[in-house]
C-alpha atoms as a PDB file:
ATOM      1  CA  UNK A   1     124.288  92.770 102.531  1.00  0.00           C
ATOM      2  CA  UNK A   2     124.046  94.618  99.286  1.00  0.00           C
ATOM      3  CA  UNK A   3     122.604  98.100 100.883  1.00  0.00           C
ATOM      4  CA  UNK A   4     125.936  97.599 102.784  1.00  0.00           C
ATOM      5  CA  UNK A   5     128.144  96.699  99.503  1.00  0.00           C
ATOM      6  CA  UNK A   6     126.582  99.554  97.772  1.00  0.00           C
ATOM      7  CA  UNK A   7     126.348 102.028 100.238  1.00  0.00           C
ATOM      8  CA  UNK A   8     130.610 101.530 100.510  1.00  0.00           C
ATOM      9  CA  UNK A   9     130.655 101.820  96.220  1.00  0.00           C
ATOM     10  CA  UNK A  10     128.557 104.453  95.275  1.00  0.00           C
ATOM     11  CA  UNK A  11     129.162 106.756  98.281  1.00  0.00           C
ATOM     12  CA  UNK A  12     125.373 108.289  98.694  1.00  0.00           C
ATOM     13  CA  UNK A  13     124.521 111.574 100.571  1.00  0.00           C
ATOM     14  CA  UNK A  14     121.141 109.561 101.536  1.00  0.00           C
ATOM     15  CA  UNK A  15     119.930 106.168 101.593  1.00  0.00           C
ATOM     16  CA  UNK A  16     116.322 105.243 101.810  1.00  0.00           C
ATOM     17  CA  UNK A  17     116.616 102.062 103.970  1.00  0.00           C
ATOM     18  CA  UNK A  18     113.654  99.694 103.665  1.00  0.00           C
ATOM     19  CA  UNK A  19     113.796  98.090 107.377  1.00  0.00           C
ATOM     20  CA  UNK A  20     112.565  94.685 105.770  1.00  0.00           C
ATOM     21  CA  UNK A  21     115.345  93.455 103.737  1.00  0.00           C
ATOM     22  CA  UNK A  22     115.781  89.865 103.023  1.00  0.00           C
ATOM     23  CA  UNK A  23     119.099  88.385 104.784  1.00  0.00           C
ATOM     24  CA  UNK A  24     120.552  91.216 106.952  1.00  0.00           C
ATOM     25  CA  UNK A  25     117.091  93.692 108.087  1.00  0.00           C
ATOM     26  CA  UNK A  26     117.501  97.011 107.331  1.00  0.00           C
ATOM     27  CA  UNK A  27     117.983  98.172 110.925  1.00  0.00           C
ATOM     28  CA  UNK A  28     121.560  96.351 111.150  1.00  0.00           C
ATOM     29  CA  UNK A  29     122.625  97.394 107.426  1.00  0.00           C
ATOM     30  CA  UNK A  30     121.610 100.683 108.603  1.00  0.00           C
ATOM     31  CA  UNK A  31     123.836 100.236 111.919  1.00  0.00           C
ATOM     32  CA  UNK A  32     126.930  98.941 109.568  1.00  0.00           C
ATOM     33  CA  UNK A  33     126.207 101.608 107.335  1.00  0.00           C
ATOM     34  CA  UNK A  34     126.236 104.843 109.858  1.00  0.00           C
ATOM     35  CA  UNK A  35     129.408 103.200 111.802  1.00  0.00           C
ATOM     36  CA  UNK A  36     131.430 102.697 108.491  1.00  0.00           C
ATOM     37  CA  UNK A  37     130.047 106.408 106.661  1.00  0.00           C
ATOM     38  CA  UNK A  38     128.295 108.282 109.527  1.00  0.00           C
ATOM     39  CA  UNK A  39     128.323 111.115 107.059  1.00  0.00           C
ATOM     40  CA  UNK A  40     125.703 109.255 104.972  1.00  0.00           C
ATOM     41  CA  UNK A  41     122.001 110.782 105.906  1.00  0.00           C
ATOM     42  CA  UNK A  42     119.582 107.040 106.122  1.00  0.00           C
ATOM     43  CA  UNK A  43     115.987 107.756 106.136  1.00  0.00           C
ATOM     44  CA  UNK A  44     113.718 104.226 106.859  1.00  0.00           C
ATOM     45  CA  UNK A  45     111.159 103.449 105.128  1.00  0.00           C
ATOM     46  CA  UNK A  46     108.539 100.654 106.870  1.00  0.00           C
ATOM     47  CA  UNK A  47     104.564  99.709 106.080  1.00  0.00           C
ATOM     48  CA  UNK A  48     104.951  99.669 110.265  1.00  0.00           C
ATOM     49  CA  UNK A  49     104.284 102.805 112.462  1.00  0.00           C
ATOM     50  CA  UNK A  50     105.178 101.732 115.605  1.00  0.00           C
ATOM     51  CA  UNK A  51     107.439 102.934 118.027  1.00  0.00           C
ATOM     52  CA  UNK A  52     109.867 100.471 118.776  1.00  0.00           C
ATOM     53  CA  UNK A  53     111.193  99.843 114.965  1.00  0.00           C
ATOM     54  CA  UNK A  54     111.641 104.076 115.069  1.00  0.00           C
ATOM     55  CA  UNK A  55     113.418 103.945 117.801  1.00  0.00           C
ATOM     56  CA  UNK A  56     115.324 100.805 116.446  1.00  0.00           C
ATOM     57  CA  UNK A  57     116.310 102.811 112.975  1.00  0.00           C
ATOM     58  CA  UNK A  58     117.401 105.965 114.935  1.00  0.00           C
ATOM     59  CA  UNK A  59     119.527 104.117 117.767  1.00  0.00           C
ATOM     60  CA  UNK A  60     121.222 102.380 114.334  1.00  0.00           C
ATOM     61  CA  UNK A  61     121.757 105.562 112.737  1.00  0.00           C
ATOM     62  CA  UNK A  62     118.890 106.655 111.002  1.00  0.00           C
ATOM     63  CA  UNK A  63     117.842 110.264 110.807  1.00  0.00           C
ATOM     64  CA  UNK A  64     114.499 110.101 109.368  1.00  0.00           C
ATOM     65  CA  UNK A  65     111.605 106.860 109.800  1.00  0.00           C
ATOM     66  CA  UNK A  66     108.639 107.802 107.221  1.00  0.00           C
ATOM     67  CA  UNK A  67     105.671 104.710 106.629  1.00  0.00           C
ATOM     68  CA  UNK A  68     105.805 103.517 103.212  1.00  0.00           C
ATOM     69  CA  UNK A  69     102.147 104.881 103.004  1.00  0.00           C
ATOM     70  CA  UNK A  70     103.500 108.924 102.642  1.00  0.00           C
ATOM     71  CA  UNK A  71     103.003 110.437  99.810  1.00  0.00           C
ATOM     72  CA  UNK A  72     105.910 110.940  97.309  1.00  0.00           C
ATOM     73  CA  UNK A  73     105.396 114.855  98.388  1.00  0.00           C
ATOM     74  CA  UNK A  74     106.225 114.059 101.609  1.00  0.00           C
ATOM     75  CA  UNK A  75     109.045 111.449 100.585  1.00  0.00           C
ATOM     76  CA  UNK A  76     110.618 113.727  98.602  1.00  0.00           C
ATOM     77  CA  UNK A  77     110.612 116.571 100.983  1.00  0.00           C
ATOM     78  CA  UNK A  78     112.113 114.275 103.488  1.00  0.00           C
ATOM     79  CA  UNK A  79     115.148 113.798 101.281  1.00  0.00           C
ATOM     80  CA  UNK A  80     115.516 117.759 100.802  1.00  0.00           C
ATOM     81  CA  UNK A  81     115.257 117.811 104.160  1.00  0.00           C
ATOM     82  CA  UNK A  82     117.378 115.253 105.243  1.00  0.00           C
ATOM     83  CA  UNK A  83     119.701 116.410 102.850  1.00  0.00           C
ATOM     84  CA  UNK A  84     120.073 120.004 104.251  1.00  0.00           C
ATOM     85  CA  UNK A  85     120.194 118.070 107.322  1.00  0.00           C
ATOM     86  CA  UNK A  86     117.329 119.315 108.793  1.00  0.00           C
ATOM     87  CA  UNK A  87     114.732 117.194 110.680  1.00  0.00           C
ATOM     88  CA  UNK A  88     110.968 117.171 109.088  1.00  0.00           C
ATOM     89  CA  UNK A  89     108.852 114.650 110.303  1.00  0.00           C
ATOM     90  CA  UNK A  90     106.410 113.572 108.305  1.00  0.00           C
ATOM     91  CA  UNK A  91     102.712 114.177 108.396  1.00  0.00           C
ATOM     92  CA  UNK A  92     101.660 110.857 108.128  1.00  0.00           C
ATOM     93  CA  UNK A  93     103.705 109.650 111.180  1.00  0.00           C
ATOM     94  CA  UNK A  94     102.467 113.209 112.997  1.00  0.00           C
ATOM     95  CA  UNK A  95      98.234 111.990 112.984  1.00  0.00           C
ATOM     96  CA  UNK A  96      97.258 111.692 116.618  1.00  0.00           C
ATOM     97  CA  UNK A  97      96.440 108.304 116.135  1.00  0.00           C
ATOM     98  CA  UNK A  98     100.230 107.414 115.041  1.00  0.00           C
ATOM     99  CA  UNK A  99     103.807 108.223 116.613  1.00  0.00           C
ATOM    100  CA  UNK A 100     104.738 111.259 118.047  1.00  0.00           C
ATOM    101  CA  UNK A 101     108.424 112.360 119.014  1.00  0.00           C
END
C-alpha cells in the first residue's frame, strides 16, 4: 500500500516496482497505480524471468519488466529509456535461454 500512497504524493515520472512487496504484490499496486496516474512510466523489477509475471506487470500497466540480476548499466538505461518513452528491453531478459517478446 505505500508504493500506492507514495506514488499519489510525490507524483513520479517512473516507478521501479519490485513485484514482491509485502501486503499488496507489486503487480496490483502497479494496476492501482497506472489506473489512478496512467501517465506514470512503472518498470518491474523481479529475481523471476518467467513469462507469466511479464505478462502479469504489463497487463497491470507496466512498461518495462527487467530481472533484478541486470546490471545498473542496463537499469539505468531502462529508466532513460522508459523515460523518453521508448521501449529497450534489456539484455539480460533478451539471452536465448530467457524471455523473448
Amino acid at each position: 500500500m505505500e508504493a500506492i500512497e507514495f506514488a499519489q504524493k510525490l507524483d513520479p515520472d517512473v516507478i521501479l516496482m519490485d513485484i514482491g512487496l509485502p501486503g499488496i504484490n507489486g503487480v496490483e499496486a502497479t494496476r492501482v497505480i497506472h489506473q489512478r496516474k496512467p501517465e506514470v512510466r512503472i518498470i518491474g523489477l523481479s529475481m523471476h524471468e518467467d513469462p507469466e509475471r511479464l505478462q502479469s506487470m504489463r497487463d497491470a500497466g507496466a512498461t518495462e519488466y527487467l530481472s533484478k540480476r541486470c546490471s545498473a548499466a542496463e537499469l539505468i538505461a531502462a529508466i532513460r529509456a522508459d523515460r523518453a518513452k521508448q521501449f529497450l528491453m534489456s539484455a539480460c531478459m533478451r539471452k536465448p535461454d530467457k524471455l523473448q517478446i
